[in-house]
Each structure stands twice: as C-alpha cells, then as structure tokens.
Protein backbone atom coordinates (compact mmCIF):
# COMPACT_ATOMS: atom_id res chain seq x y z
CA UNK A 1 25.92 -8.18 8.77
CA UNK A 2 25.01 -4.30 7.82
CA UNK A 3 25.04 -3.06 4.59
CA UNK A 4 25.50 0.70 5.61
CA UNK A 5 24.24 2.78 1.94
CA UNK A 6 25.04 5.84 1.39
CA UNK A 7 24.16 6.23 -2.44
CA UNK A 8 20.98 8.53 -1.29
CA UNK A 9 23.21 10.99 -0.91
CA UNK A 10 24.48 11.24 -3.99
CA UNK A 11 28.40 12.00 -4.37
CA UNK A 12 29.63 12.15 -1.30
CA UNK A 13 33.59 13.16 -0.16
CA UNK A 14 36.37 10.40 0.00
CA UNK A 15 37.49 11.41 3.19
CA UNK A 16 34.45 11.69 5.00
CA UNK A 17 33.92 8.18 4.16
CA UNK A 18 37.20 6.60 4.94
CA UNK A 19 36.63 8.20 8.39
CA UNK A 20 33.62 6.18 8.60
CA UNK A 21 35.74 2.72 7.14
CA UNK A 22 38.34 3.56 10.15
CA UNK A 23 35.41 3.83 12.70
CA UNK A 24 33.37 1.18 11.31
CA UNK A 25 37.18 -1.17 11.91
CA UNK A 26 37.44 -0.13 15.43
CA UNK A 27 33.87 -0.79 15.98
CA UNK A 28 34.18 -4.48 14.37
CA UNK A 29 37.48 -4.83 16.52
CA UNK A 30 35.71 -4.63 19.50
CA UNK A 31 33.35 -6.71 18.43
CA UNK A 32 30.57 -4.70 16.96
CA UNK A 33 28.46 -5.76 14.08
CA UNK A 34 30.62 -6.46 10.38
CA UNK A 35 29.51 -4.08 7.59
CA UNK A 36 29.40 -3.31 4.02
CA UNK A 37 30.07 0.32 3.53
CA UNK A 38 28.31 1.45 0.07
CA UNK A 39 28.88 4.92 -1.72
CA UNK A 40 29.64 7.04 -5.19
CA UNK A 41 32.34 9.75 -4.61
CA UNK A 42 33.04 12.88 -5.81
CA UNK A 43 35.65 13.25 -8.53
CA UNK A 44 39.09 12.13 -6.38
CA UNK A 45 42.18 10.14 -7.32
CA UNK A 46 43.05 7.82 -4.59
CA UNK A 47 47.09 6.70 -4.72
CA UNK A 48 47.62 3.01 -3.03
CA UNK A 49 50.97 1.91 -1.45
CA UNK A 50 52.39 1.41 -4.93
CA UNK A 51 51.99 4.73 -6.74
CA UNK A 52 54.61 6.00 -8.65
CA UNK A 53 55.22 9.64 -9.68
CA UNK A 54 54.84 9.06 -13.03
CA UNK A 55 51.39 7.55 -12.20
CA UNK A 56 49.98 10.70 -11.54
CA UNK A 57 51.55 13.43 -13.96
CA UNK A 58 48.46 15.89 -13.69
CA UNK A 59 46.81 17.37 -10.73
CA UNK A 60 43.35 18.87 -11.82
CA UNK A 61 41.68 17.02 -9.27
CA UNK A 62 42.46 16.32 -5.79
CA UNK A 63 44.90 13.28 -5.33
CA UNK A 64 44.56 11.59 -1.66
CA UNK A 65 47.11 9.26 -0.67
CA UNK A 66 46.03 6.02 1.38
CA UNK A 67 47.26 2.65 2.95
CA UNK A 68 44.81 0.21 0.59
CA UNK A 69 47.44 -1.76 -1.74
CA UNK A 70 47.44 -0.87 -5.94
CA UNK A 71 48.59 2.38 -7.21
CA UNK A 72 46.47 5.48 -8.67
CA UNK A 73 42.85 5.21 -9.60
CA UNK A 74 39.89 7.53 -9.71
CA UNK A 75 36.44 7.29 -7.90
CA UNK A 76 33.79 9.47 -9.15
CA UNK A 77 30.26 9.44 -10.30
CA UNK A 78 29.00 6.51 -12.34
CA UNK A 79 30.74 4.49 -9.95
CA UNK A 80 29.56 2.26 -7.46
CA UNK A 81 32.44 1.43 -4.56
CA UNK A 82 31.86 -1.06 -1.37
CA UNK A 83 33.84 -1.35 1.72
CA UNK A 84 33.54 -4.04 3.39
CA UNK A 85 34.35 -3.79 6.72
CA UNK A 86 34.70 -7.24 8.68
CA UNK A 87 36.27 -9.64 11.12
CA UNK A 88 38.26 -12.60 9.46
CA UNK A 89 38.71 -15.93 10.53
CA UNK A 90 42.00 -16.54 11.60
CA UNK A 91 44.43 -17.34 10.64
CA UNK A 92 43.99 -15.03 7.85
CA UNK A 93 44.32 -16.38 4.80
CA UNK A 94 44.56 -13.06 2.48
CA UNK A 95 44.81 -14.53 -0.53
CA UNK A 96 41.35 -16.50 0.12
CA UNK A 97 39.49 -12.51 1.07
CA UNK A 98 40.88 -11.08 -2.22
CA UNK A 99 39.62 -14.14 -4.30
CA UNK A 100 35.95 -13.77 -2.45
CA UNK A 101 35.91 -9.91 -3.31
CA UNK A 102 37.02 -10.85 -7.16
CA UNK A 103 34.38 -13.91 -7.20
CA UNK A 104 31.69 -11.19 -5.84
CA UNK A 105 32.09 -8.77 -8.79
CA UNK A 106 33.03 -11.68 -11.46
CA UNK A 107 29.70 -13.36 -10.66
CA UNK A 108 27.63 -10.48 -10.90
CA UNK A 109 28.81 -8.96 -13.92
CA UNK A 110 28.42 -12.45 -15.35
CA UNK A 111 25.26 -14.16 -14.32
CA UNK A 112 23.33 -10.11 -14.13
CA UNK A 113 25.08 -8.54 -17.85
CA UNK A 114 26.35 -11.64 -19.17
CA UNK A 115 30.01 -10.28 -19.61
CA UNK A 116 32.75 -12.58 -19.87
CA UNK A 117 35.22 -10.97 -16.95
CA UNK A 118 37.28 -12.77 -15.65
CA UNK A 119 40.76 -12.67 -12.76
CA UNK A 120 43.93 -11.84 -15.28
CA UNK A 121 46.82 -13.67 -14.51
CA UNK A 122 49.46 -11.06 -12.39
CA UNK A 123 46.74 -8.32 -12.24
CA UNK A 124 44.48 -6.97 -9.40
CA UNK A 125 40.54 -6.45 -10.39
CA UNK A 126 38.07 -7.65 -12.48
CA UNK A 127 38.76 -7.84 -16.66
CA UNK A 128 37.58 -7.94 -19.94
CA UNK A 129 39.94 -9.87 -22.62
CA UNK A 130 39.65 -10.26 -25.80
CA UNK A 131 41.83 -11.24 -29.13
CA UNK A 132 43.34 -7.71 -30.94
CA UNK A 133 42.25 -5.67 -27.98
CA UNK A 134 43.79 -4.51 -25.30
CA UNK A 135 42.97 -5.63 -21.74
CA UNK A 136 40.59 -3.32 -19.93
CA UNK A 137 39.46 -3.59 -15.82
CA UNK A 138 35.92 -2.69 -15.38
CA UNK A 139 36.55 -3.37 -11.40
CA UNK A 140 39.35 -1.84 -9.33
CA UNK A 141 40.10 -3.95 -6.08
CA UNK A 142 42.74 -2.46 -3.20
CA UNK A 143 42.20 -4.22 -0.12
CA UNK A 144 44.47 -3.75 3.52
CA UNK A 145 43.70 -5.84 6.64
CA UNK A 146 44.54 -4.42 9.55
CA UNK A 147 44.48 -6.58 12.69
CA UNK A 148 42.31 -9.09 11.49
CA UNK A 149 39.92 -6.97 9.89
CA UNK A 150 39.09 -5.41 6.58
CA UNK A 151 39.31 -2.25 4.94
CA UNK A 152 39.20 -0.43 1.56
CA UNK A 153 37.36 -2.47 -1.22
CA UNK A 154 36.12 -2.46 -4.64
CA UNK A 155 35.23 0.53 -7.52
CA UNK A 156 32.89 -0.96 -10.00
CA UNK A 157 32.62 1.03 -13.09
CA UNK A 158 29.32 1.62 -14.40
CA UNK A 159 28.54 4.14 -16.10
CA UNK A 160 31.34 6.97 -15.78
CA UNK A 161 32.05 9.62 -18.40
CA UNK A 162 34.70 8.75 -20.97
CA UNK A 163 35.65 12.70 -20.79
CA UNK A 164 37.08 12.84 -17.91
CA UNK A 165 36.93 9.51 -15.80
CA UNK A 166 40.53 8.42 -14.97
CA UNK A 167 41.74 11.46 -17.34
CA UNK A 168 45.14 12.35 -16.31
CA UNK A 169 46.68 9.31 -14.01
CA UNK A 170 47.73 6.28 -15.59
CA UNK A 171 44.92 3.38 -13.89
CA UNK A 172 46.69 1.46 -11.57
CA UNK A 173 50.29 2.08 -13.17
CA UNK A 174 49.65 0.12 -16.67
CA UNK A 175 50.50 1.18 -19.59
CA UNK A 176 49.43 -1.51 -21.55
CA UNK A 177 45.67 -1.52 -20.76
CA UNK A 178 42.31 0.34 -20.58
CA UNK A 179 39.65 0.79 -18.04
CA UNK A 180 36.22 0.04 -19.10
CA UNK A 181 32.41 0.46 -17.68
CA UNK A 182 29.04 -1.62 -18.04
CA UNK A 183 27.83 1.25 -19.92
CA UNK A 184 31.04 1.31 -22.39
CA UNK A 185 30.14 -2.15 -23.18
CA UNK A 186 26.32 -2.03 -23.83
CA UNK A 187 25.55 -2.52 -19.98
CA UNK A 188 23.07 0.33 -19.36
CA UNK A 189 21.57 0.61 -15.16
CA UNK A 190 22.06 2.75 -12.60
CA UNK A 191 24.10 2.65 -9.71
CA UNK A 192 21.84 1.53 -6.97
CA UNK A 193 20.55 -0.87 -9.25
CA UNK A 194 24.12 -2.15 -9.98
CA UNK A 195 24.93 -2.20 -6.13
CA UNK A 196 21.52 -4.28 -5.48
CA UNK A 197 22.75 -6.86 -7.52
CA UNK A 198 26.34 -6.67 -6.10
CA UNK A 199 25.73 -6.71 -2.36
CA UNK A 200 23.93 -9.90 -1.79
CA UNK A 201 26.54 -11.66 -3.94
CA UNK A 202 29.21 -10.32 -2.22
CA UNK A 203 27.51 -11.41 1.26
CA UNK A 204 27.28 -14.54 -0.20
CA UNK A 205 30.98 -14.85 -1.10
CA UNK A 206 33.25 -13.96 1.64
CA UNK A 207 30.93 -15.17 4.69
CA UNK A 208 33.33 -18.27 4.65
CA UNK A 209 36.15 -15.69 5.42
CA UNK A 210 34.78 -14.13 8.70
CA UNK A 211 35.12 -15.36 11.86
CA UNK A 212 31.46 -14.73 12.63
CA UNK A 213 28.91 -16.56 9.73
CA UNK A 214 25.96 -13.50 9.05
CA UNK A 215 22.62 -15.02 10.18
CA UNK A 216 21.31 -11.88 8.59
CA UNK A 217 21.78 -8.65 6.84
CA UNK A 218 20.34 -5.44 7.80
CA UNK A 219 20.22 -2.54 5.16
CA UNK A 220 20.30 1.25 6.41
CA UNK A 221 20.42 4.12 4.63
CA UNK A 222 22.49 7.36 6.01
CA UNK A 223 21.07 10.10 4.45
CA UNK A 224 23.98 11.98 6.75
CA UNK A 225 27.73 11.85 7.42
C-alpha cells in the first residue's frame, strides 16, 4: 500500500489530481501497487452523478462535473480529501467499501476529537446530530468503482472558512441540513495533522475489502504534479 501526499504542496488543482486518480486506476488494474491519494484543493465545486440544476444556482467559482456518485460539494482549503485508489476483492461487495470508508472517518473523529458522528440513516457521509439542531456532515463521501477498482473518496472538513466554504451550491442537494468542520465545533489542528490521524485508520479499515491484504505502507511525498 502507498499513501501518495500531496499536502506539501499546498492547494493544488482538482483536475490535475483526478488525472493522477485515473492513472493511479490503470496502474492498480494492471496490477501495480494500491494507493491512497492525499491532497487540499483549490476553491472548486465538484457535481456527482446526481446534481441537479438547482444545486448549483451560482457560478463564482469553477464547477467541474465528474462520475463519483452524490451531487454538488466544494473542496477547498481547510480541507483534507483522500482517494483511495485500490483493487477489491471480488465479488465486490460495494456496500461493504462504502461502510469501511465511513468507519475510517467515524473512528477517527471519535477516538482522536471525541465527536459523536455517526452514519445517518438514508444519507451519504459522516454526521453530527443532535436534539433542536439541524443535521450537519462534517465528511463528504462519493465513491465510483470502476472495474474492480476504486476511485474518488472522502472531503473531511477541518478547518474551512465559514465565508465562503460551500457558499453558493446547496451541499449535496439538502435542504434540510448544514455542513460543519472540526474547527466549527471546537476541533482546532491542521490538515496534515488531521490526515496523519486519518490514513492509518483508513488502512486499517478497508484492507478486508482488497483483493491483495497490505503487508506494508509506504508514504511519499510529491512535491510535483
């Protein structure tokens, strides 16, 4: 297993990186090494498979449709987003990948920030809940597998500015809850520090669902795209 960062770099572009998702797949198709893809975008909305219109009713900020599933959401600094990119075992059993991604983020926020997130009935992501508030994701997860193997992953929100982070779309087509981020509930670190506490877990979590078990993981650092 790699975990491929590119967080030294700062923001980097959307595009640039799903190019290096969709080379990373054909690479782990032929039967190259499975990888964990780590980065902080610039300021982008991404619209899934399910976007409607109405989803997106301003345009300050470039909008970049894609074949993950889920509808509009934004990636942009304060953000920390992984990609895993990896072989499943078949015969796929989707349902059991998106639970492992979920458990990943759900026992990190948890055991690290002592959160109570949790999986909301109906709803892709990671939550808080509580009584006389509205629901509010502090994870987004839109996942695709694509003959066998992975692509597209998860946007964990941790310290993005209320000003403008997800300003103008409406997150993932609800209009009946927030978004939230470690930092909006107390949580105060950094992005590499949030994605050094994330990665390991997430190893951890789906290694049942690949067809090859990681003996290892190997961290490198692009300072390039």
């Amino acid at each position: 297993m790699q975990i491929l960062s590119l967080l030294d770099q700062g923001l980097v572009d959307y595009t640039q990186v799903d190019a290096l998702q969709r080379s990373a797949h054909e690479e782990v198709l032929a039967g190259g090494e499975d990888t964990l893809i780590v980065s902080q975008f610039t300021p982008t909305w991404t619209a899934g498979r399910h976007t409607k219109p109405e989803d997106i009713p301003s345009t300050t900020i470039p909008v970049i449709r894609t074949d993950r599933a889920g509808s509009a959401t934004w990636h942009g600094p304060g953000q920390v987003v992984v990609y895993p990119v990896v072989r499943l075992r078949e015969p796929v059993d989707l349902v059991q990948w998106i639970r492992a991604v979920e458990a990943s983020v759900i026992d990190t926020v948890r055991e690290v920030w002592e959160l109570p997130v949790h999986r909301v009935e109906g709803r892709a992501g990671v939550w808080l809940t509580e009584e006389g508030r509205r629901d509010r994701k502090i994870c987004a997860i839109g996942l695709k597998v694509a003959r066998g193997a992975t692509l597209h992953g998860i946007a964990l929100n941790v310290d993005i500015d209320p000003a403008h982070a997800f300003e103008g779309i409406i997150p993932c087509g609800l209009t009946d809850a927030d978004v939230t981020s470690l930092s909006w509930e107390g949580i105060h670190t950094t992005v590499s520090d949030a994605a050094s506490e994330l990665l390991p877990r997430m190893v951890e979590h789906i290694s049942p669902c690949l067809a090859t078990t990681p003996t290892s993981v190997s961290y490198t650092t692009r300072s390039t795209l």
